[in-house]
Protein backbone atom coordinates (compact mmCIF):
# COMPACT_ATOMS: atom_id res chain seq x y z
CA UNK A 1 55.07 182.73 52.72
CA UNK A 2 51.49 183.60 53.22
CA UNK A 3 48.96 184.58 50.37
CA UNK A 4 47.11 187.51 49.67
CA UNK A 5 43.52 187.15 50.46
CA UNK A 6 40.66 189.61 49.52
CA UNK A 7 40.04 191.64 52.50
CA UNK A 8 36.69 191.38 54.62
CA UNK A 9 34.06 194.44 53.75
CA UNK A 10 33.08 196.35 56.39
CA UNK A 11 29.99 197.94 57.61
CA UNK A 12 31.17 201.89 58.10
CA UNK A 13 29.55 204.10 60.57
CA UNK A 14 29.61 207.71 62.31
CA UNK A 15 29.17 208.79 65.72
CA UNK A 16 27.48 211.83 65.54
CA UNK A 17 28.11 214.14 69.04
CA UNK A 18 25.93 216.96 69.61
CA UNK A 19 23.95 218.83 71.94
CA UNK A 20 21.35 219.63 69.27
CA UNK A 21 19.82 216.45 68.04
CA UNK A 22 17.85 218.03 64.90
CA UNK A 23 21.48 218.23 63.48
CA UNK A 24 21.70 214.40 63.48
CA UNK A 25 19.18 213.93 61.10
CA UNK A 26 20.70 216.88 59.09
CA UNK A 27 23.58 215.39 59.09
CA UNK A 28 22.24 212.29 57.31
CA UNK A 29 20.88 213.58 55.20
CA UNK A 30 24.35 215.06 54.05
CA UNK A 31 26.17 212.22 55.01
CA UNK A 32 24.06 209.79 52.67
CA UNK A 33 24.60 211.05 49.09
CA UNK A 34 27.86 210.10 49.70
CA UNK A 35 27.82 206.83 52.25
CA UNK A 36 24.13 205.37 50.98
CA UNK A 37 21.37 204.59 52.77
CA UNK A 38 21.60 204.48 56.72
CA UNK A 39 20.14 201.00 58.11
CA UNK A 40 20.55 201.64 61.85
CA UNK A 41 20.30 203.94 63.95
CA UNK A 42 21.32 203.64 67.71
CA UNK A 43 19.29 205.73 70.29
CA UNK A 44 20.47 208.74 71.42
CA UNK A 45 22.75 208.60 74.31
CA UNK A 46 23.39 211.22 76.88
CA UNK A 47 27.29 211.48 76.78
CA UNK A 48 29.20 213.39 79.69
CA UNK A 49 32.31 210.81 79.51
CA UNK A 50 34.61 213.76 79.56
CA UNK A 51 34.85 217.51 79.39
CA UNK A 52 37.22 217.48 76.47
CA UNK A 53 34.40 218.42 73.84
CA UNK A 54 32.66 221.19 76.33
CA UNK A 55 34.71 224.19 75.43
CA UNK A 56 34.16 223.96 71.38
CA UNK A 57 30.76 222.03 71.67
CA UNK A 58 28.56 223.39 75.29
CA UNK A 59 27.14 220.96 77.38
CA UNK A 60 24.27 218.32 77.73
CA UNK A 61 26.14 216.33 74.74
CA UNK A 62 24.47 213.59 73.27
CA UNK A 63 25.55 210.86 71.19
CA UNK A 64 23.76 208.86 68.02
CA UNK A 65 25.47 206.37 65.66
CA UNK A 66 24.16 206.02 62.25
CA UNK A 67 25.19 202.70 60.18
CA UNK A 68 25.07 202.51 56.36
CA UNK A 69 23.73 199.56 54.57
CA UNK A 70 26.48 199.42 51.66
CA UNK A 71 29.72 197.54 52.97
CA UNK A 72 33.00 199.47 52.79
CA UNK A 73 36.71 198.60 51.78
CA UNK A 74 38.62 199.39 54.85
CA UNK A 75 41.09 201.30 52.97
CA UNK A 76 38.26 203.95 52.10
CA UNK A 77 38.38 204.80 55.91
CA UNK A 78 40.45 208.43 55.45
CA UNK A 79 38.49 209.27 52.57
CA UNK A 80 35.07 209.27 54.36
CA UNK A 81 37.34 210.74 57.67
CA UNK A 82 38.52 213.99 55.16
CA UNK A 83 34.41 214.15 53.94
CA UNK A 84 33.18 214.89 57.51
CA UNK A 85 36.11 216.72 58.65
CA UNK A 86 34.65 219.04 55.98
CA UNK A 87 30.90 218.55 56.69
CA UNK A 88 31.88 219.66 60.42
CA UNK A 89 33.84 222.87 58.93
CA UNK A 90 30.30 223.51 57.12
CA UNK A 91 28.55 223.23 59.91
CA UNK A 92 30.89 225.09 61.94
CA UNK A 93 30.48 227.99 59.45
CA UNK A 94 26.90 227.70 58.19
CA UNK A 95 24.71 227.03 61.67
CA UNK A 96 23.51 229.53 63.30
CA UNK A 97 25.94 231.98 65.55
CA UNK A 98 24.25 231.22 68.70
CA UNK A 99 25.62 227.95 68.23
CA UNK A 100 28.75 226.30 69.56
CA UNK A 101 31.78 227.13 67.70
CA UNK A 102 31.84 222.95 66.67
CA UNK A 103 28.30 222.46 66.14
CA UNK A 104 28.80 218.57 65.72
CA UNK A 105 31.52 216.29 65.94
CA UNK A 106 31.62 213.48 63.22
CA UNK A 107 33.34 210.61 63.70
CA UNK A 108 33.64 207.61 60.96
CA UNK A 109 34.37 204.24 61.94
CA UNK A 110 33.96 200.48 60.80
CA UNK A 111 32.74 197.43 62.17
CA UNK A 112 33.78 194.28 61.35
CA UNK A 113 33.56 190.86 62.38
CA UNK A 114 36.68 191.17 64.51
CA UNK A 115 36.83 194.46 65.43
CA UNK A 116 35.35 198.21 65.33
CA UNK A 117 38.28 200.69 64.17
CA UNK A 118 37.60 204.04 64.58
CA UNK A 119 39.70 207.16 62.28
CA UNK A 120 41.35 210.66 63.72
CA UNK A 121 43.28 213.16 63.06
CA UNK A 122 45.72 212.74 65.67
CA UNK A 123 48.72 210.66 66.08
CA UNK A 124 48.98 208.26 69.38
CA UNK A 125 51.00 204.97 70.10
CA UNK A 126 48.41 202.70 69.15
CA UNK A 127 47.22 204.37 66.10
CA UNK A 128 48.38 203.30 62.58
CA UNK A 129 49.23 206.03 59.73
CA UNK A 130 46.27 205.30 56.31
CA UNK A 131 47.21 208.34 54.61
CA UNK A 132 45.82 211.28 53.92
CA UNK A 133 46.61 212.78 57.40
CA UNK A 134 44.50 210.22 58.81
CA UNK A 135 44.93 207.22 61.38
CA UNK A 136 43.37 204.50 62.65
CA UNK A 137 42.81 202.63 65.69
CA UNK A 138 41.38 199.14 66.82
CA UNK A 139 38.99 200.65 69.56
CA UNK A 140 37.02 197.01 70.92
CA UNK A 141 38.23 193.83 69.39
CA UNK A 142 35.50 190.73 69.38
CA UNK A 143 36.61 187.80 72.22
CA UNK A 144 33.79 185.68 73.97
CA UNK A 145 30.75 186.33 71.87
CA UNK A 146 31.17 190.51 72.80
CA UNK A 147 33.41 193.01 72.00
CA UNK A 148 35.86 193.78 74.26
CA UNK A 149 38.10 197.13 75.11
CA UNK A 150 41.16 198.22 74.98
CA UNK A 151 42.98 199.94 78.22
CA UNK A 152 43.17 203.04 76.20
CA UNK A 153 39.25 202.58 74.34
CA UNK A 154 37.58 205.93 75.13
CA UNK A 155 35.07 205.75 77.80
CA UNK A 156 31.72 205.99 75.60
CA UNK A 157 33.01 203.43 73.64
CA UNK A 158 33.89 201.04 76.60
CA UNK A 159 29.90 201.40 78.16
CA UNK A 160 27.46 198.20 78.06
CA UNK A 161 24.92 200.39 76.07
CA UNK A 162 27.87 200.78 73.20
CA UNK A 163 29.30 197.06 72.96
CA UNK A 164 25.63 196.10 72.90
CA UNK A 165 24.93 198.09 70.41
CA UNK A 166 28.14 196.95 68.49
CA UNK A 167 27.43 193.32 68.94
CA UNK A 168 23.64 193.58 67.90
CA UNK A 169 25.11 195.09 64.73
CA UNK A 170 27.43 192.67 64.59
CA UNK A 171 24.64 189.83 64.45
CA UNK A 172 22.89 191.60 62.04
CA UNK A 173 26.27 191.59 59.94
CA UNK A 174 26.91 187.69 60.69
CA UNK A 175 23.63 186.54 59.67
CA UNK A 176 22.88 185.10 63.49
């Protein structure tokens, strides 16, 4: 029989995804009422991975992670998921009409010191049901002093400029 344990915190995070980068720091500021205080920032990477986002969102994508100083409880994960599913629906409704009809994607995820999980709406084989219409997924798992993908981790998220920037948080969160 095992024994319960307290589970590990977790430092939470968004990838923000949009082709106008003055709505990353809007976004922030809406995000952190709610998350706390953001205490890194990744640089802002051109992203043309796919073409999946270029109907709703344009082109010339860019992509900007933002991660928040207060640990998490992993089992907060579809509560912050549901909050920026309904920052994007502000967006999407309150940004100016020359704008793409999605404006910005947000995407909440956690690192810990095993993995980085990332949440979505949408049901796959490898994602696991956390309520609240939401799943999660195990997108890079930590192996050999990196984090390492999955053969079905998104493309972004299996670059050397992510997992670098995973592990450097990682380092941060480890003390090292």
């Amino acid at each position: 029989m095992g024994f319960i344990k307290s589970v590990e915190e977790a430092r939470l995070f968004t990838a923000l995804l949009s082709r106008d980068e003055r709505l990353f720091h809007i976004t922030r500021e809406n995000l952190s009422p709610s998350l706390g205080l953001v205490d890194f920032v990744s640089p802002v990477y051109p992203w043309a991975h796919t073409r999946y986002y270029e109907k709703e969102m344009g082109t010339d994508l860019k992509r900007t992670f933002l991660f928040f100083e207060q640990l998490i409880q992993p089992d907060t994960l579809a509560d912050v998921k549901r909050m920026t599913n309904d920052l994007e629906f502000y967006f999407r409704d309150n940004i100016d009409a020359t704008m793409p009809t999605r404006p910005i994607n947000i995407d909440p995820g956690y690192l810990t010191l095993a993995k980085v999980v990332l949440a979505s709406t949408k049901d796959f084989y490898h994602r696991i049901y956390i309520g609240k219409g939401i799943y999660a997924e195990v997108t890079l798992y930590y192996k050999d002093k990196a984090y390492q993908p999955f053969p079905y981790t998104y493309p972004d998220y299996r670059s050397a400029e992510y997992i670098s920037m995973f592990n450097e948080v990682r380092e941060r969160m480890s003390g090292k």
